[in-house]
PDB file of N, CA and C in Angstrom:
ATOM      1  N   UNK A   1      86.367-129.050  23.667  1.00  0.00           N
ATOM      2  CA  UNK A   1      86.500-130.369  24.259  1.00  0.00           C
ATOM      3  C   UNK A   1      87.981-130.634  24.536  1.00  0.00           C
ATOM      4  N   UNK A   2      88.517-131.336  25.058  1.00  0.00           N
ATOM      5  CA  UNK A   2      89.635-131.984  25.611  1.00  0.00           C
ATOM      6  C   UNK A   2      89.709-132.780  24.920  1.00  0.00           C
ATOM      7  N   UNK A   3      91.417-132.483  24.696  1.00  0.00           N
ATOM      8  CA  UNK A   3      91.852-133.278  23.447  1.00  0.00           C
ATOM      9  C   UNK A   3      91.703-135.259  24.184  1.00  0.00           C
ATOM     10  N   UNK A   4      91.286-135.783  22.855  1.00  0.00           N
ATOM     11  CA  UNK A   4      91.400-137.007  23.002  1.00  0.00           C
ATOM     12  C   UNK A   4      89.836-137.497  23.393  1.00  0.00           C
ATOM     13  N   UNK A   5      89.106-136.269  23.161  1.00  0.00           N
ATOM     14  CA  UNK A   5      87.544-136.676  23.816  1.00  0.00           C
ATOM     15  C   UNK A   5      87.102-137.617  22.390  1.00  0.00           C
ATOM     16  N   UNK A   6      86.135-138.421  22.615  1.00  0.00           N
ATOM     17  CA  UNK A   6      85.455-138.631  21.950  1.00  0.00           C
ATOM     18  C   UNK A   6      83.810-137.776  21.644  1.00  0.00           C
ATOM     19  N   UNK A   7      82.880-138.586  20.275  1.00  0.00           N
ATOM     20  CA  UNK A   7      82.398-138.177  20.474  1.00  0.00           C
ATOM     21  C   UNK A   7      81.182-138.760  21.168  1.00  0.00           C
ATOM     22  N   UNK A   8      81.180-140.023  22.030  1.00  0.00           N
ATOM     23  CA  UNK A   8      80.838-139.917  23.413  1.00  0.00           C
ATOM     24  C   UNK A   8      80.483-139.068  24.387  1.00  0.00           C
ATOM     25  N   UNK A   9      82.074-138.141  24.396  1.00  0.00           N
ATOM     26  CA  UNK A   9      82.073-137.244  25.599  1.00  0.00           C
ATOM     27  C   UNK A   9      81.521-136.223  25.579  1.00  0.00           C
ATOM     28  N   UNK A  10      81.332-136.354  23.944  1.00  0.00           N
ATOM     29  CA  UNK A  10      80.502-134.563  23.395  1.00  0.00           C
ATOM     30  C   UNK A  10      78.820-135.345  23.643  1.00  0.00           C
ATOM     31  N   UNK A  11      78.463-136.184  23.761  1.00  0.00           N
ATOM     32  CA  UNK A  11      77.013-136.358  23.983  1.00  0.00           C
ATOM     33  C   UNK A  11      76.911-135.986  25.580  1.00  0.00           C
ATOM     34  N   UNK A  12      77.823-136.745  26.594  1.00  0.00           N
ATOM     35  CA  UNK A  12      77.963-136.915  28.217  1.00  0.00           C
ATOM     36  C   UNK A  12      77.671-135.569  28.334  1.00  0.00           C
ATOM     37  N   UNK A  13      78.461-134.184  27.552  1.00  0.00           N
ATOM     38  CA  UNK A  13      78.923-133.026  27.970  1.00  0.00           C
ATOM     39  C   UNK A  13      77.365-132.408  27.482  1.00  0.00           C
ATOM     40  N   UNK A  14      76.568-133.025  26.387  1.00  0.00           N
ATOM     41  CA  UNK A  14      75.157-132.051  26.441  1.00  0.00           C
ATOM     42  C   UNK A  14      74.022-132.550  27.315  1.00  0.00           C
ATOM     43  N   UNK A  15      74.627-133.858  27.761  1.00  0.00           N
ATOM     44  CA  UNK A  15      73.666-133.961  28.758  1.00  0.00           C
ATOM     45  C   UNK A  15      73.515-133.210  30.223  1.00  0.00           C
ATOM     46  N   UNK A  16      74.589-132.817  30.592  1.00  0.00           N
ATOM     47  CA  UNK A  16      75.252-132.267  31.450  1.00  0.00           C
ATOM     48  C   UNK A  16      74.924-130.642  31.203  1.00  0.00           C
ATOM     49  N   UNK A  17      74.627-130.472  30.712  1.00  0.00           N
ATOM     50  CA  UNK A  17      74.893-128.478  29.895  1.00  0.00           C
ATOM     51  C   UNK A  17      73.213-128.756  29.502  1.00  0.00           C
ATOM     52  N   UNK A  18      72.250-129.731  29.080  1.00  0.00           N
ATOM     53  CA  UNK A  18      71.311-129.791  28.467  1.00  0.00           C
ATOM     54  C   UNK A  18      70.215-131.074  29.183  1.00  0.00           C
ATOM     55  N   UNK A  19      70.171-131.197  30.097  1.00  0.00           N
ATOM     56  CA  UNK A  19      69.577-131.865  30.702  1.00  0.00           C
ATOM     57  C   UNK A  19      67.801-132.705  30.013  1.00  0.00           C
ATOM     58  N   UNK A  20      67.457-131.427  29.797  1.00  0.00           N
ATOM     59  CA  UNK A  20      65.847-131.731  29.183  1.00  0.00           C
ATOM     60  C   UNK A  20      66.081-132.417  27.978  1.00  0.00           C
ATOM     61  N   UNK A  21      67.068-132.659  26.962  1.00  0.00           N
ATOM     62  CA  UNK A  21      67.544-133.745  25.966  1.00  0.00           C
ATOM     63  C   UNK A  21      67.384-135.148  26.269  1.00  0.00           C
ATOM     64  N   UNK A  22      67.607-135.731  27.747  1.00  0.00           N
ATOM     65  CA  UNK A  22      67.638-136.397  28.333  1.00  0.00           C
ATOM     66  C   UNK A  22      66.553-137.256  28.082  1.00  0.00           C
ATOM     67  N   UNK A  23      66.147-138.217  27.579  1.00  0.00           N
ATOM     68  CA  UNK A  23      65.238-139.278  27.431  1.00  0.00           C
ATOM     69  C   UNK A  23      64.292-138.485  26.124  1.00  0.00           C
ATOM     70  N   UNK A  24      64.365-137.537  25.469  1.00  0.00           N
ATOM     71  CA  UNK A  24      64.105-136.963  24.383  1.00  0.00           C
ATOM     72  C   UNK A  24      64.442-136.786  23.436  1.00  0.00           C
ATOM     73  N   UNK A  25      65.988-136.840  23.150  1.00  0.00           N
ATOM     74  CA  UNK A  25      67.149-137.456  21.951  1.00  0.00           C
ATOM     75  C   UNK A  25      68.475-138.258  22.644  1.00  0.00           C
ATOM     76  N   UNK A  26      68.731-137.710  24.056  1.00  0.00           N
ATOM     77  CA  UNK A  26      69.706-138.342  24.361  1.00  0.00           C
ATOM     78  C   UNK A  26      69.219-139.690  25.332  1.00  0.00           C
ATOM     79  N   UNK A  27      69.976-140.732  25.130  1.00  0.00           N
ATOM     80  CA  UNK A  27      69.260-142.036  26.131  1.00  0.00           C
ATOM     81  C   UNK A  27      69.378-141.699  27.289  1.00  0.00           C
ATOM     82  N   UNK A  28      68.711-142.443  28.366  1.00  0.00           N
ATOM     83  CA  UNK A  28      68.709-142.192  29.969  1.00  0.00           C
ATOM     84  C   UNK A  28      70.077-142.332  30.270  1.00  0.00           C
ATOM     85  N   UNK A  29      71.197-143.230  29.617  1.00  0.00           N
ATOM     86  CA  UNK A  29      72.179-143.396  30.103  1.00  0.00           C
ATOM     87  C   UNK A  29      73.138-142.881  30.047  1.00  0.00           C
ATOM     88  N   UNK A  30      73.034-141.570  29.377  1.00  0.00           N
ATOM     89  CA  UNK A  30      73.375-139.980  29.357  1.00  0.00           C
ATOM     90  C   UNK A  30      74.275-140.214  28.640  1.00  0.00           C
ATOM     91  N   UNK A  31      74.951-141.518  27.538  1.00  0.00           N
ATOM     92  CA  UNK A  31      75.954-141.233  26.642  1.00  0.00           C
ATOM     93  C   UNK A  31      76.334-141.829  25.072  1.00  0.00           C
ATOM     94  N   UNK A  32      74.730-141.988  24.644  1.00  0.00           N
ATOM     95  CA  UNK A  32      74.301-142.109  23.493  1.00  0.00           C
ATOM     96  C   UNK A  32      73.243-141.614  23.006  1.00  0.00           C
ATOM     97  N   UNK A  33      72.786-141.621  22.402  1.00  0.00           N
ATOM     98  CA  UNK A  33      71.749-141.335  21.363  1.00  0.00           C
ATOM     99  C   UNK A  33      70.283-142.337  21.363  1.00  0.00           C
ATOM    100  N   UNK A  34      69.256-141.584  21.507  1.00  0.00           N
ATOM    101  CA  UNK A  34      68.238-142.461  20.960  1.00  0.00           C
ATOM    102  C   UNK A  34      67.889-142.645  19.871  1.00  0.00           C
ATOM    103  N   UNK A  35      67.611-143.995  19.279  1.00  0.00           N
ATOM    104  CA  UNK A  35      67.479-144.096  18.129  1.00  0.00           C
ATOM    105  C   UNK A  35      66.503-142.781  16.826  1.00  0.00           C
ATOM    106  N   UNK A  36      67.629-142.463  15.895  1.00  0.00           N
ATOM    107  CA  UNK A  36      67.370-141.722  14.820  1.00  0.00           C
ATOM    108  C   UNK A  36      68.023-140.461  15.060  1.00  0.00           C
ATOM    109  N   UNK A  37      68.771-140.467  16.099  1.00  0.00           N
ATOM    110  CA  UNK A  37      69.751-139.868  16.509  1.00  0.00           C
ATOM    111  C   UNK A  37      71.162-139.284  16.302  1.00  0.00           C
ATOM    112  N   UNK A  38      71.891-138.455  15.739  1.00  0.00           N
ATOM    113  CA  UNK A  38      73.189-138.592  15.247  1.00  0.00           C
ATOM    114  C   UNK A  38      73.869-137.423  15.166  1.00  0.00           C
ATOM    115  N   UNK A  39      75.139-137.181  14.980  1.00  0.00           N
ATOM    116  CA  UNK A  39      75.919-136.306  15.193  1.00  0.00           C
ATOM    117  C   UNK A  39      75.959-136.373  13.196  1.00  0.00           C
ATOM    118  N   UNK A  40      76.239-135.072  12.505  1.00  0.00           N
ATOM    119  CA  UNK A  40      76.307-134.839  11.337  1.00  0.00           C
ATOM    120  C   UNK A  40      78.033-134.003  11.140  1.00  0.00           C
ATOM    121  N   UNK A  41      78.804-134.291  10.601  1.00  0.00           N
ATOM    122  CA  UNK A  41      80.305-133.985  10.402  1.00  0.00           C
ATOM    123  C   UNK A  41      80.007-133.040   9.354  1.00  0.00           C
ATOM    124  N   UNK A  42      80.672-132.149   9.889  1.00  0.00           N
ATOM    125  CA  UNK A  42      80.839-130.470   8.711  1.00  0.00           C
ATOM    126  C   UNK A  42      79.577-130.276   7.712  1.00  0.00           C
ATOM    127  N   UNK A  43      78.648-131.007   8.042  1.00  0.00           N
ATOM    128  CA  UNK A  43      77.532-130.750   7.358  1.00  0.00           C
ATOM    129  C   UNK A  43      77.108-131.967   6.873  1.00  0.00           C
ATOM    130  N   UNK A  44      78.001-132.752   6.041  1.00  0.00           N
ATOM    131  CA  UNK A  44      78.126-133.628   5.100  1.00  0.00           C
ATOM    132  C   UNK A  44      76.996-135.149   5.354  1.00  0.00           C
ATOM    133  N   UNK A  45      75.795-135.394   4.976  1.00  0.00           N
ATOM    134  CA  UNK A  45      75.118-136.308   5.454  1.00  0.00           C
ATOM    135  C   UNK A  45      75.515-137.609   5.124  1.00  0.00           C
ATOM    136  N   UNK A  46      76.669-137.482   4.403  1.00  0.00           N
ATOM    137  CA  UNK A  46      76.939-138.605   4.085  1.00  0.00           C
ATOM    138  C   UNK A  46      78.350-139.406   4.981  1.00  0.00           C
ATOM    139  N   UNK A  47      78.290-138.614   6.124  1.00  0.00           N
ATOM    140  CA  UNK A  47      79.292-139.052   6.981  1.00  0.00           C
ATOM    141  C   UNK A  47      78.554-138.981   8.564  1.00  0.00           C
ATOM    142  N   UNK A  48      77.869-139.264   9.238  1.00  0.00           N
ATOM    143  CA  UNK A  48      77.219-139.227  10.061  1.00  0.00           C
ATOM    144  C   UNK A  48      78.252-139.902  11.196  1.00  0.00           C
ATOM    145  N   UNK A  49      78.557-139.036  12.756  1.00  0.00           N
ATOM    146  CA  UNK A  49      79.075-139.560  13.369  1.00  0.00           C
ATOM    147  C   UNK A  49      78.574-141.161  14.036  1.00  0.00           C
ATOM    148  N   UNK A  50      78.673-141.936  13.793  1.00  0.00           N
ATOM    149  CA  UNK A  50      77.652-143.593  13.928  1.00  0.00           C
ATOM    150  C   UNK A  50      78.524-144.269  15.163  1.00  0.00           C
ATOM    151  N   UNK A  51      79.869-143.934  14.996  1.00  0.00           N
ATOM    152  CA  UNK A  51      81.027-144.555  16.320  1.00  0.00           C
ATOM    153  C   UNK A  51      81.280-143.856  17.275  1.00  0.00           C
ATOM    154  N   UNK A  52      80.580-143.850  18.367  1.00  0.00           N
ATOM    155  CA  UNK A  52      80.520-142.955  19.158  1.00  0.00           C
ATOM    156  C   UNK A  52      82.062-142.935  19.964  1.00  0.00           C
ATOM    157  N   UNK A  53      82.556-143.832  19.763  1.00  0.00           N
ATOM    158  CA  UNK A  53      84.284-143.738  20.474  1.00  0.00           C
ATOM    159  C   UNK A  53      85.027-143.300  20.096  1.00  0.00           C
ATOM    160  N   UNK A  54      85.190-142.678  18.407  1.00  0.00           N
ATOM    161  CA  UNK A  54      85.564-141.721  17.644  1.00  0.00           C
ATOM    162  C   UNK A  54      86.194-140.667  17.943  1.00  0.00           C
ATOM    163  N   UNK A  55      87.231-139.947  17.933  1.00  0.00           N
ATOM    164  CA  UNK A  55      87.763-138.525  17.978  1.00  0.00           C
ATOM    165  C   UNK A  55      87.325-137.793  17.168  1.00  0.00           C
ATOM    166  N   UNK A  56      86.933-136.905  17.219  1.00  0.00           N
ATOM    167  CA  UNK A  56      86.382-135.637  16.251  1.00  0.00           C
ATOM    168  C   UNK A  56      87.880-135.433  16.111  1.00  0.00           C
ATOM    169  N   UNK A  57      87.983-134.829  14.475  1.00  0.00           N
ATOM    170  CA  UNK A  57      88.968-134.123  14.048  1.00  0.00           C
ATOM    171  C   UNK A  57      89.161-132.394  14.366  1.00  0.00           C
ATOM    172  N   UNK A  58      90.364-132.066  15.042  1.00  0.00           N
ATOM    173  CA  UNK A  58      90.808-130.781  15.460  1.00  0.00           C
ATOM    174  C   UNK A  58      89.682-129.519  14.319  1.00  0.00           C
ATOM    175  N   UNK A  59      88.901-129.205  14.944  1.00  0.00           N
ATOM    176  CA  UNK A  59      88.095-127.756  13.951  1.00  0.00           C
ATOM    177  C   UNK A  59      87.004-128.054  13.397  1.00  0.00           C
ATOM    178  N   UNK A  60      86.743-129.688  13.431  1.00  0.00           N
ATOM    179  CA  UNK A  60      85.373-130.457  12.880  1.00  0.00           C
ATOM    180  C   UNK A  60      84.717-129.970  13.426  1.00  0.00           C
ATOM    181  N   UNK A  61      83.398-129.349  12.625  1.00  0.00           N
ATOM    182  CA  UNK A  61      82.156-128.982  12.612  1.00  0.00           C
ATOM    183  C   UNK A  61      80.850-130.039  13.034  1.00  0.00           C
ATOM    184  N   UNK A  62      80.664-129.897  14.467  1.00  0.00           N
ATOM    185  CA  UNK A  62      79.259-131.410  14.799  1.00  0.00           C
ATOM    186  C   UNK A  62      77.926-130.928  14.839  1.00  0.00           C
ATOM    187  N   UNK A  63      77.231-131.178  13.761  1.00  0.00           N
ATOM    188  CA  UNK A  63      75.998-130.794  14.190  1.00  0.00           C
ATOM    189  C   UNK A  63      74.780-132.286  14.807  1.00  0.00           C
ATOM    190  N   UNK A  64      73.857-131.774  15.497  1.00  0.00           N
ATOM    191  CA  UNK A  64      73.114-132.914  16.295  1.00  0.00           C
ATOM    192  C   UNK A  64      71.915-132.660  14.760  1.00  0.00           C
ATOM    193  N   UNK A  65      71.326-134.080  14.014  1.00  0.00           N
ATOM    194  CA  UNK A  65      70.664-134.120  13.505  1.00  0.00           C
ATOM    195  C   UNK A  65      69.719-135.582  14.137  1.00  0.00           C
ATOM    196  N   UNK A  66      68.198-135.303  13.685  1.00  0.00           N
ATOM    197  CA  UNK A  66      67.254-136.388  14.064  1.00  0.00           C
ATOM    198  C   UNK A  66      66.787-136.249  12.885  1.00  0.00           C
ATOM    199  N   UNK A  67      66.798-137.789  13.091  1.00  0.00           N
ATOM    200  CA  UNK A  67      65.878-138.342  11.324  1.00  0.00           C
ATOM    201  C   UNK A  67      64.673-139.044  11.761  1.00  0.00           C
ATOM    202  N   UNK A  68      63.686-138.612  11.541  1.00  0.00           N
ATOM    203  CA  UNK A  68      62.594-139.015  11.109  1.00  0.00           C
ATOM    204  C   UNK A  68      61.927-139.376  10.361  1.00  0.00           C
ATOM    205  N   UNK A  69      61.010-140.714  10.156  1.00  0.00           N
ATOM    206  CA  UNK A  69      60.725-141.057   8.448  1.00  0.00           C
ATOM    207  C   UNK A  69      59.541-141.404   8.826  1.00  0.00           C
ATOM    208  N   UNK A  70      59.228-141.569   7.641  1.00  0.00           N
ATOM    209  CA  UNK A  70      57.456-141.884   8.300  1.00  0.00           C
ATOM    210  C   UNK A  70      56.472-142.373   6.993  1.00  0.00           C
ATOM    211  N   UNK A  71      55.168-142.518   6.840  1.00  0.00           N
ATOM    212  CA  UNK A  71      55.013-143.068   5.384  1.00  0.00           C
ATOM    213  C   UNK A  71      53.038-142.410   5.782  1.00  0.00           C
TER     214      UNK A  71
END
C-alpha cells in the first residue's frame, strides 16, 4: 500500500482486485465493511481494525475476519 493509506484504502483496493466480495462482506459502496465485518491486526482479536481512517502500522499484519453469532 502507499504510504499514508488507510485502512479504508486497503478495503477500496479489495474491492477493486476482488470484486465478488462486493455486497457479500464488502458494502456496495466499495469502502467499508458489512456489518460483522473487520480487519484483525497481527492476529490479535483483541484489536480489531474498527476505524477505518486509520494507518496501518509499517509491517502490520491485516487479516479480513467475519463474525458470526448465532443462538
Amino acid at each position: 500500500m502507499p504510504k499514508n493509506s488507510t485502512y479504508r484504502d486497503v478495503v477500496k483496493l479489495l474491492a477493486v482486485k476482488y470484486p465478488a466480495m462486493i455486497g457479500l462482506i464488502i458494502d456496495p459502496n466499495q469502502e467499508t465493511f458489512l456489518s460483522s465485518n473487520m480487519f484483525v491486526i497481527n492476529g490479535n482479536l483483541e484489536f480489531p481494525a474498527m476505524l477505518l481512517d486509520q494507518m496501518p502500522a509499517d509491517g502490520e499484519q491485516i487479516s479480513l475476519m467475519s463474525v458470526i453469532t448465532g443462538g
